[in-house]
C-alpha atoms as a PDB file:
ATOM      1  CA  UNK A   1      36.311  98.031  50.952  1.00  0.00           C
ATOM      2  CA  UNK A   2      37.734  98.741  54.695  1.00  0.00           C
ATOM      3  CA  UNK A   3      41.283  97.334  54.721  1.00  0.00           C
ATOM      4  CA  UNK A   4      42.560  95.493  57.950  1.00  0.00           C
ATOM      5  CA  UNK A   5      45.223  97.928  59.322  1.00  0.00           C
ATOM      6  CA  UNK A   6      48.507  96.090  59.216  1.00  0.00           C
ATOM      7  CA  UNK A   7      50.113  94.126  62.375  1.00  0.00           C
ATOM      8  CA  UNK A   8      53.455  94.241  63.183  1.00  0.00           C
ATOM      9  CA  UNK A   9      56.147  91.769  63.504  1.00  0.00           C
ATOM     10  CA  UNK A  10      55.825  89.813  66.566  1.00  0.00           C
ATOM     11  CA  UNK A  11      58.898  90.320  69.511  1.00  0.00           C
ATOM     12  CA  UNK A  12      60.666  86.914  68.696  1.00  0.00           C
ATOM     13  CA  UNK A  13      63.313  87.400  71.608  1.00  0.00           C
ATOM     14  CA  UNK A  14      63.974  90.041  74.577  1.00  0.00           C
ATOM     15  CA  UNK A  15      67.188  91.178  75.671  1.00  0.00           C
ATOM     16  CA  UNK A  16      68.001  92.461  78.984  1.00  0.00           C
ATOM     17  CA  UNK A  17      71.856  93.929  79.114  1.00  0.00           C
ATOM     18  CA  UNK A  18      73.505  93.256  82.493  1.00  0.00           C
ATOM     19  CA  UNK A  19      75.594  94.836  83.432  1.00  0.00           C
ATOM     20  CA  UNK A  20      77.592  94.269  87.286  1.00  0.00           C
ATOM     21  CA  UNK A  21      77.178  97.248  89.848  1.00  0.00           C
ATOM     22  CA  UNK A  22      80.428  96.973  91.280  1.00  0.00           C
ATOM     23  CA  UNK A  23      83.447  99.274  91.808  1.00  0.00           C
ATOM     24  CA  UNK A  24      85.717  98.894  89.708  1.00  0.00           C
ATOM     25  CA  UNK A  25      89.061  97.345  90.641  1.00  0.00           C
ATOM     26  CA  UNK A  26      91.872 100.228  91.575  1.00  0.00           C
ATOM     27  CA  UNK A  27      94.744  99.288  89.724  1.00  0.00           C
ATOM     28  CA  UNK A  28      97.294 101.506  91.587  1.00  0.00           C
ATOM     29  CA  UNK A  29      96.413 100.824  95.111  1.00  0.00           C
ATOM     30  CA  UNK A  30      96.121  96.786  94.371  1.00  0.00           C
ATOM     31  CA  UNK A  31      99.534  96.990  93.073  1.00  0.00           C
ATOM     32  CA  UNK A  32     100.422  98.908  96.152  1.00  0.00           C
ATOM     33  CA  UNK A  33      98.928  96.659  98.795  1.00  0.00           C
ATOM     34  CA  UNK A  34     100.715  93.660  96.750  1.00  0.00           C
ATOM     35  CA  UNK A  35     103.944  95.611  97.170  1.00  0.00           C
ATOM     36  CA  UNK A  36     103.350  96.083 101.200  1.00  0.00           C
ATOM     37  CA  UNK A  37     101.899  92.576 101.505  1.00  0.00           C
ATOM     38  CA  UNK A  38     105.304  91.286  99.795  1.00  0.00           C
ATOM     39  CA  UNK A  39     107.444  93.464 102.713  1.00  0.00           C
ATOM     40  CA  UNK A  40     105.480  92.303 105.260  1.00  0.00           C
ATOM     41  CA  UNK A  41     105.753  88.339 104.089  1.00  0.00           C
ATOM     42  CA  UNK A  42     109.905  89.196 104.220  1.00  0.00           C
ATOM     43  CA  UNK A  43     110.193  89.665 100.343  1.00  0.00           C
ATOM     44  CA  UNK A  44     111.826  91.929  98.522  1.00  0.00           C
ATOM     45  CA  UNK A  45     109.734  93.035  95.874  1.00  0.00           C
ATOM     46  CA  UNK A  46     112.552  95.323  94.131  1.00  0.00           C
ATOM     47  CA  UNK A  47     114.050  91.615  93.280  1.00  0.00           C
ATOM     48  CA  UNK A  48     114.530  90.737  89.932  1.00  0.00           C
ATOM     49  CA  UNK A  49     111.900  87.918  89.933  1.00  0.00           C
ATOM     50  CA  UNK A  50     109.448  89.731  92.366  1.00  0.00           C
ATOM     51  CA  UNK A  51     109.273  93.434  90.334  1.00  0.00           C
ATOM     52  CA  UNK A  52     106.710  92.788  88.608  1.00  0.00           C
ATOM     53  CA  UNK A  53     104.915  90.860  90.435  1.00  0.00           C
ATOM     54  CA  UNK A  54     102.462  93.236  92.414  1.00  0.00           C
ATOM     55  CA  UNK A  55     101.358  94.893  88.707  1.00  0.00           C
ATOM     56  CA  UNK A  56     100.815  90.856  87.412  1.00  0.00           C
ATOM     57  CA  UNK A  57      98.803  90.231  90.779  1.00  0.00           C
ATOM     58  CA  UNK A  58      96.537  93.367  90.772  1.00  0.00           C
ATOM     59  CA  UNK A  59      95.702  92.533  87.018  1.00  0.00           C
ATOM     60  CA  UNK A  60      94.915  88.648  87.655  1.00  0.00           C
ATOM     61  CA  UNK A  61      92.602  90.062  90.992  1.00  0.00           C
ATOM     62  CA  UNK A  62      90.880  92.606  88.332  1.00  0.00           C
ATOM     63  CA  UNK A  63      90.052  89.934  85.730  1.00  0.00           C
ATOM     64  CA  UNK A  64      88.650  87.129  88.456  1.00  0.00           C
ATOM     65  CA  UNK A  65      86.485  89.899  90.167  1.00  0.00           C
ATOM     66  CA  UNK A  66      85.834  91.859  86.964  1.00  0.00           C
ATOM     67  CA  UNK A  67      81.970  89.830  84.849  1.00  0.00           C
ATOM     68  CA  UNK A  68      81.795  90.345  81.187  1.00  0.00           C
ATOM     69  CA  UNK A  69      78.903  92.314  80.194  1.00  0.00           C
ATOM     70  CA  UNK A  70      76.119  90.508  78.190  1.00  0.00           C
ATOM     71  CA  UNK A  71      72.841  90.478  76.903  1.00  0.00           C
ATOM     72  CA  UNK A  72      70.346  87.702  79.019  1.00  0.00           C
ATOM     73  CA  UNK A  73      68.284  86.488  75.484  1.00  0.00           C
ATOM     74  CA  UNK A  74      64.857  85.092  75.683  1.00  0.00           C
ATOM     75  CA  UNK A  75      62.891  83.677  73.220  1.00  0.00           C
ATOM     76  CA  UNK A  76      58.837  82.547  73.135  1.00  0.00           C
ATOM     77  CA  UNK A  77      57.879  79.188  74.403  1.00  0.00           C
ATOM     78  CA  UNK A  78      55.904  79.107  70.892  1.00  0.00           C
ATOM     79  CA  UNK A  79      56.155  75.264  71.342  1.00  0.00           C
ATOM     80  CA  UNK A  80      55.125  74.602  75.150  1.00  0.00           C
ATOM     81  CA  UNK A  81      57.833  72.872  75.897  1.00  0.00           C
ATOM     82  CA  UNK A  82      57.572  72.163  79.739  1.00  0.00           C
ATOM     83  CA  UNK A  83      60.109  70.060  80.210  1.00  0.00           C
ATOM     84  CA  UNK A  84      63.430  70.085  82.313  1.00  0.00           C
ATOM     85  CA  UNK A  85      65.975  72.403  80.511  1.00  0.00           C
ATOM     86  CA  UNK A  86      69.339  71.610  81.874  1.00  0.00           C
ATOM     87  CA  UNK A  87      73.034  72.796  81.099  1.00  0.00           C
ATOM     88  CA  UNK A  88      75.687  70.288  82.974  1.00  0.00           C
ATOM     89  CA  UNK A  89      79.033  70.835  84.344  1.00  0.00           C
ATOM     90  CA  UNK A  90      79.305  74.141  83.671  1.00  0.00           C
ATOM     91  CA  UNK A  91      82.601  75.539  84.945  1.00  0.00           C
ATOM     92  CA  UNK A  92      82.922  77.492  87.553  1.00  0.00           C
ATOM     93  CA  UNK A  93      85.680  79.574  89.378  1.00  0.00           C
ATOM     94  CA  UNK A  94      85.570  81.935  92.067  1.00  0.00           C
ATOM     95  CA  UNK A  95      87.760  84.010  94.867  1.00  0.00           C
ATOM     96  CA  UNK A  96      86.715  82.579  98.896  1.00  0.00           C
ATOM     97  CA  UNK A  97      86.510  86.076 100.342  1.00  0.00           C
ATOM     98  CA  UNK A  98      87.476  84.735 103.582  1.00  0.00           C
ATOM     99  CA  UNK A  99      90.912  83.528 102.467  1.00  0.00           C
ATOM    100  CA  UNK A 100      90.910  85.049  98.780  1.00  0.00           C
ATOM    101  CA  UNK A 101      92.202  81.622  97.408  1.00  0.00           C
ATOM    102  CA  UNK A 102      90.128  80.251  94.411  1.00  0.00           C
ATOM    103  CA  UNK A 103      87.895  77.571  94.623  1.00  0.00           C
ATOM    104  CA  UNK A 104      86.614  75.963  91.207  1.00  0.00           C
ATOM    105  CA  UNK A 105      84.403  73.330  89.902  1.00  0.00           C
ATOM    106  CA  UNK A 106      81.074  72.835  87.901  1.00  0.00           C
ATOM    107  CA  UNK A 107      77.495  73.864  87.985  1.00  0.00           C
ATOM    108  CA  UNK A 108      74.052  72.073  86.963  1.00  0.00           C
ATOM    109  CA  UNK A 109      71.642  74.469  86.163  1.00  0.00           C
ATOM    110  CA  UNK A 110      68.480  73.814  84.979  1.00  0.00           C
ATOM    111  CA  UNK A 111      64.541  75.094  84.693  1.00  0.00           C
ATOM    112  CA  UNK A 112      61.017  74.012  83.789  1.00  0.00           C
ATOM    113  CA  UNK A 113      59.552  76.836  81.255  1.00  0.00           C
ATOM    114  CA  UNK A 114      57.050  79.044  81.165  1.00  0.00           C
ATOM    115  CA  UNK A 115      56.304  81.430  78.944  1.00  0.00           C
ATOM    116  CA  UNK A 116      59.837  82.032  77.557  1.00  0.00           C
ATOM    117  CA  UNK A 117      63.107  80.243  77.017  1.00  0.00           C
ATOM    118  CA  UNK A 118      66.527  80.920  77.406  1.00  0.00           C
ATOM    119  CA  UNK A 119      69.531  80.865  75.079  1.00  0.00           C
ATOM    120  CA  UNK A 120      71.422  78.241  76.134  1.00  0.00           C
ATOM    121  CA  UNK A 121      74.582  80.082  76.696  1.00  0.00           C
ATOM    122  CA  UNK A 122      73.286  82.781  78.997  1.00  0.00           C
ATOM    123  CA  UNK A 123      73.131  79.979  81.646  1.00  0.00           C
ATOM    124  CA  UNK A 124      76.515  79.765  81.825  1.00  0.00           C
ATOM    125  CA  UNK A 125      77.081  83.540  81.451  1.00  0.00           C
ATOM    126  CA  UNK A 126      74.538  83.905  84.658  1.00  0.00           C
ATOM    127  CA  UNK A 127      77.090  81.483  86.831  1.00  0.00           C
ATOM    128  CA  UNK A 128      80.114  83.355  85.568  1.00  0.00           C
ATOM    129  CA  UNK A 129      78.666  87.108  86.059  1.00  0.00           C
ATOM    130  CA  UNK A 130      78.352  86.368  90.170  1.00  0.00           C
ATOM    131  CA  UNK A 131      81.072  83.672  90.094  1.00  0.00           C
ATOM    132  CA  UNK A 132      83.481  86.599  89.517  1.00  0.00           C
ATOM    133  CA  UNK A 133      83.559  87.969  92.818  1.00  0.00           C
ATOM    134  CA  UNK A 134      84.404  87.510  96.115  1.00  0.00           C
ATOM    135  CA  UNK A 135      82.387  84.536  97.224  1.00  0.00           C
ATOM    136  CA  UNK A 136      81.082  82.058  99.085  1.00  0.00           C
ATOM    137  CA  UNK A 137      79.392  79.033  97.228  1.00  0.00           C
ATOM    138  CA  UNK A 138      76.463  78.881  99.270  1.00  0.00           C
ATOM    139  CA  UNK A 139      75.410  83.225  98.608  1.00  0.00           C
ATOM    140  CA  UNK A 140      76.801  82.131  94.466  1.00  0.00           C
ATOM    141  CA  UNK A 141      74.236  78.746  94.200  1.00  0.00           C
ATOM    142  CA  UNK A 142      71.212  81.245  95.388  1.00  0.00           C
ATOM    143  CA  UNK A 143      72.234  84.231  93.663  1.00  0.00           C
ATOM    144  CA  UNK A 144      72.106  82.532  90.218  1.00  0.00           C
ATOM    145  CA  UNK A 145      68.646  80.446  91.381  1.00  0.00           C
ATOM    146  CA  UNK A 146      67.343  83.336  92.425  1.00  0.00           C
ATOM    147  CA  UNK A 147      68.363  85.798  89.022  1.00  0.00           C
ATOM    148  CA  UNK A 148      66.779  82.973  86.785  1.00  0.00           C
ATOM    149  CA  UNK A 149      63.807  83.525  88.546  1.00  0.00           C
ATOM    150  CA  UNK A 150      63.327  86.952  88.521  1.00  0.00           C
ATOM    151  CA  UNK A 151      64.607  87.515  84.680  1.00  0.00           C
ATOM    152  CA  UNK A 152      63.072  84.199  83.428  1.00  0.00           C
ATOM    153  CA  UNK A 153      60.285  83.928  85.056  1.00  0.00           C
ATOM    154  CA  UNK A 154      59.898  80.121  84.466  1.00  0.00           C
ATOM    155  CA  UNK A 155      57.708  77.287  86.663  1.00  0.00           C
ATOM    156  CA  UNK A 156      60.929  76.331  88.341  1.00  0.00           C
ATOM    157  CA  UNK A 157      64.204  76.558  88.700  1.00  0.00           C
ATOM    158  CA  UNK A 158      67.403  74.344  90.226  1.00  0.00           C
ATOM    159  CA  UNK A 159      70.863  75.114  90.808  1.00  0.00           C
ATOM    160  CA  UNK A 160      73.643  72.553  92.304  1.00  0.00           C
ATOM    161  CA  UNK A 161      77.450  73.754  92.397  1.00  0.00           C
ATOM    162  CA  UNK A 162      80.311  71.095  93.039  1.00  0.00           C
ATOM    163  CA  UNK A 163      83.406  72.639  93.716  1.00  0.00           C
ATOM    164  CA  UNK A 164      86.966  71.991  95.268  1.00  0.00           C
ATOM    165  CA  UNK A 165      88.307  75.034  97.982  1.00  0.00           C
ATOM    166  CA  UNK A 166      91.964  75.662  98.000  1.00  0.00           C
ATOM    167  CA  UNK A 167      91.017  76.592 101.634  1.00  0.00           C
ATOM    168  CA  UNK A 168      90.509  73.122 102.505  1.00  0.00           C
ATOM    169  CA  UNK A 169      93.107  71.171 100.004  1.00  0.00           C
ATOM    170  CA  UNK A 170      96.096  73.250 100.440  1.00  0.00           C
ATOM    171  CA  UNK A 171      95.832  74.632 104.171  1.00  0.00           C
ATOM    172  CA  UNK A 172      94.253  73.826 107.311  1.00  0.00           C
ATOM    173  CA  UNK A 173      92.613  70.598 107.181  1.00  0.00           C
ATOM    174  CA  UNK A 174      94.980  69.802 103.661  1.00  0.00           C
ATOM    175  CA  UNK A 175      91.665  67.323 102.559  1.00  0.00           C
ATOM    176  CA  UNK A 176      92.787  67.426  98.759  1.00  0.00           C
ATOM    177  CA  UNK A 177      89.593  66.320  96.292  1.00  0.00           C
ATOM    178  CA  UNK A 178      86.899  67.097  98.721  1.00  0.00           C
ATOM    179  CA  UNK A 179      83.790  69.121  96.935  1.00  0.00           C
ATOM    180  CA  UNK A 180      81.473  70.738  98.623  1.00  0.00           C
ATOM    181  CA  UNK A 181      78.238  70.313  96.943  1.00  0.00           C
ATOM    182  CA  UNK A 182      75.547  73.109  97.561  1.00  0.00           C
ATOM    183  CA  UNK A 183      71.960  73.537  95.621  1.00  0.00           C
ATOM    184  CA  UNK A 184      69.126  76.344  95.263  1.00  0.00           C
ATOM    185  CA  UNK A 185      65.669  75.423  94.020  1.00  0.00           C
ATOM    186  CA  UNK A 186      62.255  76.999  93.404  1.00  0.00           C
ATOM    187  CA  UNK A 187      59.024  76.838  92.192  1.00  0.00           C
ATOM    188  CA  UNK A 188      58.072  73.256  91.276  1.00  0.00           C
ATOM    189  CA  UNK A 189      61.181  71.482  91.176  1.00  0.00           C
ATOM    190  CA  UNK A 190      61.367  72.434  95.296  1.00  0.00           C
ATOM    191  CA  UNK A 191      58.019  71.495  95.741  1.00  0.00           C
ATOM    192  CA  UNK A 192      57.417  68.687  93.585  1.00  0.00           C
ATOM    193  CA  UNK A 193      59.221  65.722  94.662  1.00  0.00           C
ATOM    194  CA  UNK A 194      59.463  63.962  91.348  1.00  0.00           C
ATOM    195  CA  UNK A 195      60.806  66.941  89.487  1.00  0.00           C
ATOM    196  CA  UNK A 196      63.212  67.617  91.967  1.00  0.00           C
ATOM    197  CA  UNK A 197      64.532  64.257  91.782  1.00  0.00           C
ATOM    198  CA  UNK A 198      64.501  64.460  87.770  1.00  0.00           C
ATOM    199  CA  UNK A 199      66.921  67.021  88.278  1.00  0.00           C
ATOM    200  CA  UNK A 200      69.101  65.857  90.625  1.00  0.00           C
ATOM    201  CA  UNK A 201      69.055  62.109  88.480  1.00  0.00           C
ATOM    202  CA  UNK A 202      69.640  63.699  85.361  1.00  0.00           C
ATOM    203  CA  UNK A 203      72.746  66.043  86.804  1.00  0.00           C
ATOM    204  CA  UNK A 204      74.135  62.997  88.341  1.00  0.00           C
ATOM    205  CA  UNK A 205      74.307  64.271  91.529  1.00  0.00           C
ATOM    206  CA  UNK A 206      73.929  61.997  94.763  1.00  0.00           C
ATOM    207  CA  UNK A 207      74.453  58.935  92.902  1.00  0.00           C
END
């Protein structure tokens, strides 16, 4: 009797590790430019109050423009599920690199499946990994669309970000509580106008 040769397990999830490609942040000469920049602003940094400053500054610049490492999860669609999948108000802080003053709100990020699902988490984990840098919130709203896409691979995907710029609230114009609300879509919630307005109904945004 001819035994059937023996199957192994099935891959119940994937993990991709990413990991950011950029430099990483030089302690020493932050601390140093924070020193000059201090001089040049009339300050004294050898002050009792301001010594330490430039090594607290050049740490709190390192952690805002430093991601954590993680592992982007996915699991099989074994059920079909092809409806929306959508994580709300997601915080989100960043660095303007025009003025280098934070700007911070939320993010709406959602998808249609295909073959695979995500673990919940790693949505937010995708906003934070490019959200740490030096940004502006239209480049962050496509970069996360557009990593979901390529790592997911799923029928469509939408991302809206609602934030607040210290740029606008506490110089220039001074308009304090105005967001600026940008959003990235593909697949079939951009072309298909009653997904697309699922998602934007069930975010809450343009109400």
């Amino acid at each position: 009797m001819t035994s059937l040769p023996e199957r192994s397990a099935p891959v119940r999830h994937s993990s991709l590790r990413v990991v950011s490609p950029r430099k990483e942040v030089d302690l020493l000469a932050a601390e140093q430019a924070v020193t000059d920049l201090l001089i040049a602003l009339g300050k004294d940094p050898t002050s009792e109050h301001l010594s330490d400053t430039p090594r607290r500054v050049a740490r709190s610049f390192a952690e805002l423009l430093t991601p954590r490492e993680f592992d982007l999860t996915t699991f099989p669609n074994d059920e079909g599920y092809d409806e929306l999948v959508l994580a709300k108000s997601i915080p989100v802080q960043s660095l303007c690199e025009h003025h280098l003053l934070p700007f911070h709100g939320i993010a709406h990020v959602g998808y249609l499946p295909g073959e695979r699902i995500l673990g919940l988490s790693k949505l937010a984990r995708v906003v934070e990994m490019f959200a740490r840098d030096l940004q502006v919130q239209e480049r962050l709203t496509q970069q996360v669309a557009d990593a979901l896409q390529e790592h997911l691979a799923p029928k469509g995907v939408a991302v809206v970000i609602e934030a607040e710029h210290l740029c606008m609230s506490l110089r220039g114009v001074r308009a304090t509580g105005s967001r600026t609300v940008t959003s990235a879509l593909h697949g079939v919630l951009r072309a298909d106008a009653r997904s697309r307005q699922e998602f934007f109904a069930l975010a809450g945004v343009g109400r």
